[in-house]
PDB file of N, CA and C in Angstrom:
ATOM      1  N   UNK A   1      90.368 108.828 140.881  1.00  0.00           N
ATOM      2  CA  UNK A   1      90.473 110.232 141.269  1.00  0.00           C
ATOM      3  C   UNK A   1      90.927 110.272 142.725  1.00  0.00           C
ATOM      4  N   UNK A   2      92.260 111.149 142.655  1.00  0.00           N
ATOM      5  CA  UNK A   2      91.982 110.798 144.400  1.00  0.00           C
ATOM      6  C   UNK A   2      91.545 111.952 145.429  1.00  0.00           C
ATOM      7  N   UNK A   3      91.694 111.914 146.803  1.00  0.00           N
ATOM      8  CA  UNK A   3      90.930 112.938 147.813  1.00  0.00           C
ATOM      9  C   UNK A   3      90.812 114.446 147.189  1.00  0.00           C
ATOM     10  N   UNK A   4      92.625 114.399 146.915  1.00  0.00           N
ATOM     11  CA  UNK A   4      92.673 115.759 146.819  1.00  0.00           C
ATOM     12  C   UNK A   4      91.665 116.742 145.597  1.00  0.00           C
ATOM     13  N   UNK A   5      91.928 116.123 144.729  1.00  0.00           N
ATOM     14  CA  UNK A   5      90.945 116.428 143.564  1.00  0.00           C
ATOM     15  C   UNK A   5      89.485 116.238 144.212  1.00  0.00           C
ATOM     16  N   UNK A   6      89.036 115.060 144.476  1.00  0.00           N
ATOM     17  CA  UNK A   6      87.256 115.496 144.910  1.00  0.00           C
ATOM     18  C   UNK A   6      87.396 116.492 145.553  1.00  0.00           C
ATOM     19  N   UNK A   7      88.021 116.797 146.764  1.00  0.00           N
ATOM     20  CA  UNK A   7      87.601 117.716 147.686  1.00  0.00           C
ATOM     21  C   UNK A   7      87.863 119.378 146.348  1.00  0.00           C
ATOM     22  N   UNK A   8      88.471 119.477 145.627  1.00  0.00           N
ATOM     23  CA  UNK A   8      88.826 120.763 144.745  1.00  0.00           C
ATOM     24  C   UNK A   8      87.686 120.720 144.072  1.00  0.00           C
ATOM     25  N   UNK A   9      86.721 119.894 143.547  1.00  0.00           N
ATOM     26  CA  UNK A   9      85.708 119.566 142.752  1.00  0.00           C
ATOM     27  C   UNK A   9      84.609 120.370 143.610  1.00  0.00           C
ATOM     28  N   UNK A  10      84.544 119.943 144.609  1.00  0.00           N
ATOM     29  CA  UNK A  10      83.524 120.107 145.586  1.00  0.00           C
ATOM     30  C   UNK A  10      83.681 121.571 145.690  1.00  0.00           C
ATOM     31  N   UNK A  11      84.408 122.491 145.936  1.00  0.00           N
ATOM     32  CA  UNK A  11      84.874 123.888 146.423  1.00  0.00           C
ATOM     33  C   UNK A  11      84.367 124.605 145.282  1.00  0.00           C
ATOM     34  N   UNK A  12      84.183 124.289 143.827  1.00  0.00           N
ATOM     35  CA  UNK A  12      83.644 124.811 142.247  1.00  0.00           C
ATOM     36  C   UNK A  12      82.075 125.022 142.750  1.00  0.00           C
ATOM     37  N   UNK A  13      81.700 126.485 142.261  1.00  0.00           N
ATOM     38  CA  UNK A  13      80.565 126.704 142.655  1.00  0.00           C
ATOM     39  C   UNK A  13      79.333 126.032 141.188  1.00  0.00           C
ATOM     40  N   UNK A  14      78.897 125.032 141.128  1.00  0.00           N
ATOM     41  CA  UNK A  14      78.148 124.698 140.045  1.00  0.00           C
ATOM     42  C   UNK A  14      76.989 125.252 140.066  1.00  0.00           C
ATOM     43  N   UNK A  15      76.150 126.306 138.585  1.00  0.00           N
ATOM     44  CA  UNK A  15      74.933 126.279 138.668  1.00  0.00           C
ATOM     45  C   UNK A  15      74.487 125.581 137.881  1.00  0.00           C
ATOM     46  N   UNK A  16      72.343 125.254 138.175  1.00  0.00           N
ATOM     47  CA  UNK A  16      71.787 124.659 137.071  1.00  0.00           C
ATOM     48  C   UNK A  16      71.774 125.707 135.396  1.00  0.00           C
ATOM     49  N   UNK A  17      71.742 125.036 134.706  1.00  0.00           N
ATOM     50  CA  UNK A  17      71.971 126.194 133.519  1.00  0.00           C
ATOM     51  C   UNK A  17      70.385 126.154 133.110  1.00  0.00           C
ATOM     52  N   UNK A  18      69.702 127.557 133.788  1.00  0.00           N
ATOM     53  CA  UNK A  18      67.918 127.529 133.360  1.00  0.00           C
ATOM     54  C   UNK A  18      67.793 127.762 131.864  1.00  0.00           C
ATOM     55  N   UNK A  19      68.429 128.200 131.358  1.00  0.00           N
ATOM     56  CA  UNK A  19      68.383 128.669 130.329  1.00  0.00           C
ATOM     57  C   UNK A  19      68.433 127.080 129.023  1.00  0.00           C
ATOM     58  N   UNK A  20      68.421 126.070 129.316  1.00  0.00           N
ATOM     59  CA  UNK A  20      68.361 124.809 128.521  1.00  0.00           C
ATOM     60  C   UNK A  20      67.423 123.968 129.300  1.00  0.00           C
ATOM     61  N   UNK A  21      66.912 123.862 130.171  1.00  0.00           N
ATOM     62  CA  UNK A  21      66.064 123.209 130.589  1.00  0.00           C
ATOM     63  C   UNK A  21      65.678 121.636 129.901  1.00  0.00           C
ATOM     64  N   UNK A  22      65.700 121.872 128.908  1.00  0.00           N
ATOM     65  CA  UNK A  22      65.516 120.535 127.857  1.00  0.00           C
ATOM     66  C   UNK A  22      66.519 119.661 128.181  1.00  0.00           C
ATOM     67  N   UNK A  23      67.977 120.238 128.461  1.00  0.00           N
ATOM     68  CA  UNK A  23      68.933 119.063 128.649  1.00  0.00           C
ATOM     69  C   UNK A  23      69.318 119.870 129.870  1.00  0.00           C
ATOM     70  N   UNK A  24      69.084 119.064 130.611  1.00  0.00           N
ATOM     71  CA  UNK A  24      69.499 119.402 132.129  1.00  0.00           C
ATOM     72  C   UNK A  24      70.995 119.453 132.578  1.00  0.00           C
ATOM     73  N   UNK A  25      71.963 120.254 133.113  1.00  0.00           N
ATOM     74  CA  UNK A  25      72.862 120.046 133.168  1.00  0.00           C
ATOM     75  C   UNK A  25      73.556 121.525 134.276  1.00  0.00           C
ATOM     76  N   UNK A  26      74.433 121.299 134.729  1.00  0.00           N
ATOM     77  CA  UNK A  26      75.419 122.625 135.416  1.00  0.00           C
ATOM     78  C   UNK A  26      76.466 122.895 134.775  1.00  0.00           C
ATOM     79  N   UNK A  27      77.109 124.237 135.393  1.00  0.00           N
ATOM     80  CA  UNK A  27      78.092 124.784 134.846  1.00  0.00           C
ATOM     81  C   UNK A  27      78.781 125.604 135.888  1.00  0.00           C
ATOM     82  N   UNK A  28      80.196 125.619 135.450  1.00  0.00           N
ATOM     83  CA  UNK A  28      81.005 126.150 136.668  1.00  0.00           C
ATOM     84  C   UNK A  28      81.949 127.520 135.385  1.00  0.00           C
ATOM     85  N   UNK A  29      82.002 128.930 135.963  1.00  0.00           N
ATOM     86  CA  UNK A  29      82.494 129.884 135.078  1.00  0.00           C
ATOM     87  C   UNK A  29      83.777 129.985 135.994  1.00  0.00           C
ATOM     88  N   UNK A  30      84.502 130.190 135.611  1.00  0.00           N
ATOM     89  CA  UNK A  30      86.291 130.455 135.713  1.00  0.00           C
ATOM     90  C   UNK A  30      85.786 131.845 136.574  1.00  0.00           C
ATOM     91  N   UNK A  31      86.713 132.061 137.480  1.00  0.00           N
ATOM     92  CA  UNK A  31      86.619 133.328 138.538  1.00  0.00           C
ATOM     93  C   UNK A  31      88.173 133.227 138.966  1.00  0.00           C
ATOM     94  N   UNK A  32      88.646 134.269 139.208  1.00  0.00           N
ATOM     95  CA  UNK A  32      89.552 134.341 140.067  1.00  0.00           C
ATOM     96  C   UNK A  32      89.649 133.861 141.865  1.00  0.00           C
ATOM     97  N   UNK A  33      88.467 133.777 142.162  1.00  0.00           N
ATOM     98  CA  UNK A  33      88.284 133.046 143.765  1.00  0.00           C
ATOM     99  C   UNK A  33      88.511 131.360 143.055  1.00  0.00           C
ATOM    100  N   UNK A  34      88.357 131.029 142.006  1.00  0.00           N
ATOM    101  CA  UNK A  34      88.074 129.305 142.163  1.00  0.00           C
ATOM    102  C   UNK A  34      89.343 129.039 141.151  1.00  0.00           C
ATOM    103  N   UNK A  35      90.224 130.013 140.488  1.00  0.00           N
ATOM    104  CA  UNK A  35      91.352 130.045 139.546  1.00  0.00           C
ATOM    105  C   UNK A  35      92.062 128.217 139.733  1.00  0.00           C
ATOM    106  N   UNK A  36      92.742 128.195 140.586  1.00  0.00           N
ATOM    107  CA  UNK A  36      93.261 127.075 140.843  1.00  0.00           C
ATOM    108  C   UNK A  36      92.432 125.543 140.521  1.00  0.00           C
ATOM    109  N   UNK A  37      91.349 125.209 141.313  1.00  0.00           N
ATOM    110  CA  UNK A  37      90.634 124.460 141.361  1.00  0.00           C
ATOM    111  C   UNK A  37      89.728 124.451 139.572  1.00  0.00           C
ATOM    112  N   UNK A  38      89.629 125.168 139.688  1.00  0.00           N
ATOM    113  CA  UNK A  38      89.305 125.228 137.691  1.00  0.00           C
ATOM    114  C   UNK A  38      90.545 125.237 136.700  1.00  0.00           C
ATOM    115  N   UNK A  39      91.492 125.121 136.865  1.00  0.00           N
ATOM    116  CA  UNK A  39      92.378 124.887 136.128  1.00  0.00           C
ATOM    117  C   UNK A  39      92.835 123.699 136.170  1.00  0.00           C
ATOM    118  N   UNK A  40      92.685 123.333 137.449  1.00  0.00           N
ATOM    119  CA  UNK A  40      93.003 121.494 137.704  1.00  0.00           C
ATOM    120  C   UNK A  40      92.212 120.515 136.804  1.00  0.00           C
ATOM    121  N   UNK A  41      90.474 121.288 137.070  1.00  0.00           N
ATOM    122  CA  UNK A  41      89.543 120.476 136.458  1.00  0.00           C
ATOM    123  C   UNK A  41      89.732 120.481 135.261  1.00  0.00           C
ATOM    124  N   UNK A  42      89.930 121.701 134.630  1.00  0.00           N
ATOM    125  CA  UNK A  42      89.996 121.533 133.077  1.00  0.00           C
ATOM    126  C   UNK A  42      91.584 120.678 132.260  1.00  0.00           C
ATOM    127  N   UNK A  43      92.249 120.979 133.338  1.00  0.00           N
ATOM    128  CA  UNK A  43      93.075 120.184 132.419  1.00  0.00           C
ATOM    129  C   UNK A  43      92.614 118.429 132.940  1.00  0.00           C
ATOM    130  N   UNK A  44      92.385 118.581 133.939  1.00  0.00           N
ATOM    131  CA  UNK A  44      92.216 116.889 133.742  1.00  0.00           C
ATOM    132  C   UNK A  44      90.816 116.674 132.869  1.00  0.00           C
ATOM    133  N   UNK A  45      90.633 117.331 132.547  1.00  0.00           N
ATOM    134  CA  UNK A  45      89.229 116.874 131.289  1.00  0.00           C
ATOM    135  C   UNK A  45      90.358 116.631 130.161  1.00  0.00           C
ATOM    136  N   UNK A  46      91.178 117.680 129.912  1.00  0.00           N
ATOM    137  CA  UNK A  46      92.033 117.728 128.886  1.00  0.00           C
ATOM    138  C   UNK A  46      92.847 116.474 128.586  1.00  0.00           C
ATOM    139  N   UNK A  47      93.398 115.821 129.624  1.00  0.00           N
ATOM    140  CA  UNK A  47      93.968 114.735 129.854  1.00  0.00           C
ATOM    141  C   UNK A  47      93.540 113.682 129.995  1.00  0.00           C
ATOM    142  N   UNK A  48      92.183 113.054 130.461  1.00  0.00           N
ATOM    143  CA  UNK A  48      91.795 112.201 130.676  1.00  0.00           C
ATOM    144  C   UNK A  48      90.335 111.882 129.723  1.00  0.00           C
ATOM    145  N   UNK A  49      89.691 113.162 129.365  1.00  0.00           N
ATOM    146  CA  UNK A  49      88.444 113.328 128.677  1.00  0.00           C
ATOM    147  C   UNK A  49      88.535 112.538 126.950  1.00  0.00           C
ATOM    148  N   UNK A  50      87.117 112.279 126.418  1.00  0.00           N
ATOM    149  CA  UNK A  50      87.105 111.303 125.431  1.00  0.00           C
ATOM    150  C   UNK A  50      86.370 112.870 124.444  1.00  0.00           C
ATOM    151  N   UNK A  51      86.533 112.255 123.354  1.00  0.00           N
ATOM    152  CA  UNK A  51      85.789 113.103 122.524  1.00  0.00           C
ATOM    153  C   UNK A  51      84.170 111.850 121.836  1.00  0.00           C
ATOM    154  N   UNK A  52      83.391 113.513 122.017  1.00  0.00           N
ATOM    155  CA  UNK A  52      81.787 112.722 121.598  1.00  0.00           C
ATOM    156  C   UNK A  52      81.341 113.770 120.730  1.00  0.00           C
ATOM    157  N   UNK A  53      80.588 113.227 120.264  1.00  0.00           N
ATOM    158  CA  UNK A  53      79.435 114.644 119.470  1.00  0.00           C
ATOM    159  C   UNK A  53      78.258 114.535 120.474  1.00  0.00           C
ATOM    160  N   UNK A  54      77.524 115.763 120.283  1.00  0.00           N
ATOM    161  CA  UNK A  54      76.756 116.550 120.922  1.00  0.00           C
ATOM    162  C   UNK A  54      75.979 117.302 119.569  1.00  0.00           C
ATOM    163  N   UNK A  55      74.985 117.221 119.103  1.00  0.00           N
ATOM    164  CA  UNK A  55      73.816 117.793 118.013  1.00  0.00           C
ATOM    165  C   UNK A  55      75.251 118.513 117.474  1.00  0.00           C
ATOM    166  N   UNK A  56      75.971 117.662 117.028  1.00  0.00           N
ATOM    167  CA  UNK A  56      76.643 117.984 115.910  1.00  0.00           C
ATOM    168  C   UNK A  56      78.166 118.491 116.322  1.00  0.00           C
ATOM    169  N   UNK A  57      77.912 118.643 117.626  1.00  0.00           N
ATOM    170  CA  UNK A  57      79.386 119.725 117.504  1.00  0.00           C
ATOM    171  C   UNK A  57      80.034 118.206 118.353  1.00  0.00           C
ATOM    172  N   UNK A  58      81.635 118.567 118.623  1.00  0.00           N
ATOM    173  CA  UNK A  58      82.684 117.565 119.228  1.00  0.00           C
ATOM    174  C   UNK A  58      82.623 118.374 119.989  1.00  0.00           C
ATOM    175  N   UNK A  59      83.070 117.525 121.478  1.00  0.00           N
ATOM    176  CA  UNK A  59      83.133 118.027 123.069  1.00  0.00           C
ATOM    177  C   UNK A  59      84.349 117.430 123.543  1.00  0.00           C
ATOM    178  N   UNK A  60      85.211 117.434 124.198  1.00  0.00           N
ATOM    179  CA  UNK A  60      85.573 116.589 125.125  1.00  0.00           C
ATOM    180  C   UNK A  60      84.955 116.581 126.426  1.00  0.00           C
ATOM    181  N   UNK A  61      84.727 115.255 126.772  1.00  0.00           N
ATOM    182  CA  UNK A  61      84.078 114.379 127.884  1.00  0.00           C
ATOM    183  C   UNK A  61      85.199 113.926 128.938  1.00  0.00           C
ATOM    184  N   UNK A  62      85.182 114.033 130.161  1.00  0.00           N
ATOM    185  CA  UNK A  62      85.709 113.315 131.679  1.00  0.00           C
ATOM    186  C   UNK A  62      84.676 112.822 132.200  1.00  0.00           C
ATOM    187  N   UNK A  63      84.460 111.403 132.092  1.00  0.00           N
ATOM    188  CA  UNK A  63      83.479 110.996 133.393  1.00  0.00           C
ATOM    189  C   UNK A  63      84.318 110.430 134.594  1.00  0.00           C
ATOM    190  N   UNK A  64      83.686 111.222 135.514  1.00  0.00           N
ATOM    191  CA  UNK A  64      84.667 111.709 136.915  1.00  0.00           C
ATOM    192  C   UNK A  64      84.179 110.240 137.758  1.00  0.00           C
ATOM    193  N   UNK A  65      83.231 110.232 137.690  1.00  0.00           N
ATOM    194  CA  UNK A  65      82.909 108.616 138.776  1.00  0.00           C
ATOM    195  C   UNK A  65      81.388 109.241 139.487  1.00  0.00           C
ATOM    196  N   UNK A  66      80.767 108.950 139.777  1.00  0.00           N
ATOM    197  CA  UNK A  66      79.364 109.603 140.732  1.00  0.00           C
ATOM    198  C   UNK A  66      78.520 110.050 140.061  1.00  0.00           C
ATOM    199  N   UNK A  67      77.991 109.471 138.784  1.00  0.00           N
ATOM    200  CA  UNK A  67      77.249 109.529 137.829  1.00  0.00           C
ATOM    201  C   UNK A  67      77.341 111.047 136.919  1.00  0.00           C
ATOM    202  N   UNK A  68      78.381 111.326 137.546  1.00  0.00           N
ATOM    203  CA  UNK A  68      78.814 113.137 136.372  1.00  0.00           C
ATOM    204  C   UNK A  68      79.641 112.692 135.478  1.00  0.00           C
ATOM    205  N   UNK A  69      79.367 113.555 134.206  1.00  0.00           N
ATOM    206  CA  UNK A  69      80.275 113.502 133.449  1.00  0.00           C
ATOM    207  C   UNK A  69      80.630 115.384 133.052  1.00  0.00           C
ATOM    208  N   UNK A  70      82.135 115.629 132.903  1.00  0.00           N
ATOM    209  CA  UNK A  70      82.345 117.236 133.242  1.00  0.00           C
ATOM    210  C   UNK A  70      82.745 116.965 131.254  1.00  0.00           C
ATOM    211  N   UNK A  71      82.663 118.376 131.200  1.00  0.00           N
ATOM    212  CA  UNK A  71      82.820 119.156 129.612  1.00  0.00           C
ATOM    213  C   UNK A  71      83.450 120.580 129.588  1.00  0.00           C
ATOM    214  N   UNK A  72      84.506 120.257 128.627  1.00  0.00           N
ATOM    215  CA  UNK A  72      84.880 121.537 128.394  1.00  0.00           C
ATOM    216  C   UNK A  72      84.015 122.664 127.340  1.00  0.00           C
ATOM    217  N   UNK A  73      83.513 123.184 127.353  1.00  0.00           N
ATOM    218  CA  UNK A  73      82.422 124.693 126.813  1.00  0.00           C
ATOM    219  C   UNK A  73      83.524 125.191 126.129  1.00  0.00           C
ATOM    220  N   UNK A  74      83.783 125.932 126.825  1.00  0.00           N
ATOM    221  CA  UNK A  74      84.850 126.528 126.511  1.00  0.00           C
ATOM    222  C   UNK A  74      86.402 127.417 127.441  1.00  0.00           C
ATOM    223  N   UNK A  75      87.466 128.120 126.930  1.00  0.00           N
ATOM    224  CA  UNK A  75      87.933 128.003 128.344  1.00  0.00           C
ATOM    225  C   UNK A  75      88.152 128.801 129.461  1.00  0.00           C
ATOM    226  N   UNK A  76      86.545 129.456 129.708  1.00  0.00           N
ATOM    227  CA  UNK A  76      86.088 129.994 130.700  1.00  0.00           C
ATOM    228  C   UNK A  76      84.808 128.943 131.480  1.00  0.00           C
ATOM    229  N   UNK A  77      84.842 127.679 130.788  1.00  0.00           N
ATOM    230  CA  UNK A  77      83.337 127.193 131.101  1.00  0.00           C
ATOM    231  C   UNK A  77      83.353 126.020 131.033  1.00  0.00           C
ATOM    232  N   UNK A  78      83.109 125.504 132.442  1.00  0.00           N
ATOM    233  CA  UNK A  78      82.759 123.884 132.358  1.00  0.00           C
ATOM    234  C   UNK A  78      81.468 123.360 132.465  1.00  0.00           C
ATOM    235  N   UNK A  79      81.227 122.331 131.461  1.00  0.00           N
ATOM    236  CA  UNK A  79      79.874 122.169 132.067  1.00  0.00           C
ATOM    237  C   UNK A  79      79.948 120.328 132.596  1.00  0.00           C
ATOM    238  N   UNK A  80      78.743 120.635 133.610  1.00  0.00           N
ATOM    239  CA  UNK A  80      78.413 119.129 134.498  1.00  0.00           C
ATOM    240  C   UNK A  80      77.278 118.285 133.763  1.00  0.00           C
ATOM    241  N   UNK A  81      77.480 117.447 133.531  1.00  0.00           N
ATOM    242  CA  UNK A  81      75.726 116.703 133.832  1.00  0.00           C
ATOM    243  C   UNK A  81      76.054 115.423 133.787  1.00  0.00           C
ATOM    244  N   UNK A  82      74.756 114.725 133.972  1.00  0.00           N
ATOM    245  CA  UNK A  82      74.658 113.186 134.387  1.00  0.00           C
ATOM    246  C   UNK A  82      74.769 112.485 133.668  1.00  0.00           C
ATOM    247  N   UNK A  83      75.071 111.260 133.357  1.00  0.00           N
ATOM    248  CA  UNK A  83      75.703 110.364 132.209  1.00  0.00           C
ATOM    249  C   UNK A  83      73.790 109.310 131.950  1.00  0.00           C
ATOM    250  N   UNK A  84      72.995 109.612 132.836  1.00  0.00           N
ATOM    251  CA  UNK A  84      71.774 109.109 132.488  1.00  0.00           C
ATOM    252  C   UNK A  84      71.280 109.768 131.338  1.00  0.00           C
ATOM    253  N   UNK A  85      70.574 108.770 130.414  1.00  0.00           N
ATOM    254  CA  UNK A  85      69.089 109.808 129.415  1.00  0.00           C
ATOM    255  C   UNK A  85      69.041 110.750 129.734  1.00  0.00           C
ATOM    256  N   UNK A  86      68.475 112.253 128.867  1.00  0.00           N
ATOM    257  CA  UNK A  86      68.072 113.072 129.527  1.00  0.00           C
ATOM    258  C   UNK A  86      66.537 112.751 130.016  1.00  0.00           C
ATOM    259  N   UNK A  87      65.773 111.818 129.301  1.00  0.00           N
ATOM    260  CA  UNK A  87      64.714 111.848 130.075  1.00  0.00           C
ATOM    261  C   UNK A  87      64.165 111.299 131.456  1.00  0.00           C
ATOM    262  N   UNK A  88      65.361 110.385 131.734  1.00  0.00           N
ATOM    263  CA  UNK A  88      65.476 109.732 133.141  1.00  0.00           C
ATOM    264  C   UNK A  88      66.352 110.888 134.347  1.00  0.00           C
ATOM    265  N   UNK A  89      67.062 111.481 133.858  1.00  0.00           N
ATOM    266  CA  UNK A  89      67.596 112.358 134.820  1.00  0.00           C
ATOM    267  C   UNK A  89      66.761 113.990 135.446  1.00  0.00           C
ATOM    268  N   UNK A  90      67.286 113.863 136.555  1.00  0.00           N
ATOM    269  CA  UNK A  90      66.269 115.027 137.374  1.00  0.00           C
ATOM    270  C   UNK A  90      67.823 116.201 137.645  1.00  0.00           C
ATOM    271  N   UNK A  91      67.392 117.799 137.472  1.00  0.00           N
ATOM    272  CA  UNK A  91      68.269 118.382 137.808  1.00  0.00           C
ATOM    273  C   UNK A  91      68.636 118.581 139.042  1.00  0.00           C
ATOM    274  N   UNK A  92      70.099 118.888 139.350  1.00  0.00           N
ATOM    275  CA  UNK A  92      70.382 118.358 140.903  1.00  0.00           C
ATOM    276  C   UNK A  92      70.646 119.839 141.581  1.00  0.00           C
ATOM    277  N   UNK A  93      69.093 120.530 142.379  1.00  0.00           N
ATOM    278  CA  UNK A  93      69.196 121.960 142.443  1.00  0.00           C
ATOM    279  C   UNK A  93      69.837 121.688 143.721  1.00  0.00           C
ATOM    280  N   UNK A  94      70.747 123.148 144.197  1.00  0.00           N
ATOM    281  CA  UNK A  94      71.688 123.217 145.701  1.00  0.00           C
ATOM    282  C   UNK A  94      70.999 123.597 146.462  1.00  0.00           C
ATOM    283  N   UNK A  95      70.460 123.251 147.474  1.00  0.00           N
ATOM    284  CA  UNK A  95      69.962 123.405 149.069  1.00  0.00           C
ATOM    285  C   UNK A  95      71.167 124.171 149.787  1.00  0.00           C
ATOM    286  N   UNK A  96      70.391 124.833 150.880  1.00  0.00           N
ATOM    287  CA  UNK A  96      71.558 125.287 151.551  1.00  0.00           C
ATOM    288  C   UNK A  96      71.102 125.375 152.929  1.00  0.00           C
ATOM    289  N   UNK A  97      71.608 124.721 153.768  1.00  0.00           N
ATOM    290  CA  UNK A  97      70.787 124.954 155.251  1.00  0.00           C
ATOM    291  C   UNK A  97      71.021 126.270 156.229  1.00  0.00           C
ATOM    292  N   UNK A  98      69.778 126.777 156.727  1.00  0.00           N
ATOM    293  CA  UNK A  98      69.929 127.976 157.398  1.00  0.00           C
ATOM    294  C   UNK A  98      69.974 127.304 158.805  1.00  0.00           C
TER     295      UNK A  98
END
């Protein structure tokens, strides 16, 4: 992956998704402020991503490098999470310094 892409990665506002708690994971929704930088990501999922099942359904998978692996939802919706167990992995909440 190179600079330019991490640094576009980084600029995607990811939340934790509370609403699954059981499988821990983030998600980034398509906006017109992040248009560009989410279109990059999704197609390089598109391009580079593997297909897996998931409790039944097929996903395509990108594992980006830094223990994430990104998913296409659908195509307003990416989702993040960690390539660990879910029972070994901790969700990775955003701090923000005042």
């Amino acid at each position: 992956m190179n600079d330019v892409f991490e640094m576009n990665l980084e600029k995607l506002q990811f939340r934790f998704a509370k609403t699954l708690p059981e499988i821990p994971h983030e998600y980034v929704v398509r906006t017109l402020d992040d248009e560009a930088d989410y279109v990059e990501l999704f197609e390089t999922i598109a391009m580079l991503g593997v297909i897996e099942t998931f409790k039944g359904h097929r996903y395509r998978y990108w594992y980006a490098g830094g223990g994430y692996k990104y998913s296409q939802i659908a195509r307003s919706s990416i989702g993040r999470g960690s390539r660990l167990p879910v029972k070994s992995r901790t969700p990775r909440l955003s701090t923000s310094e005042s």
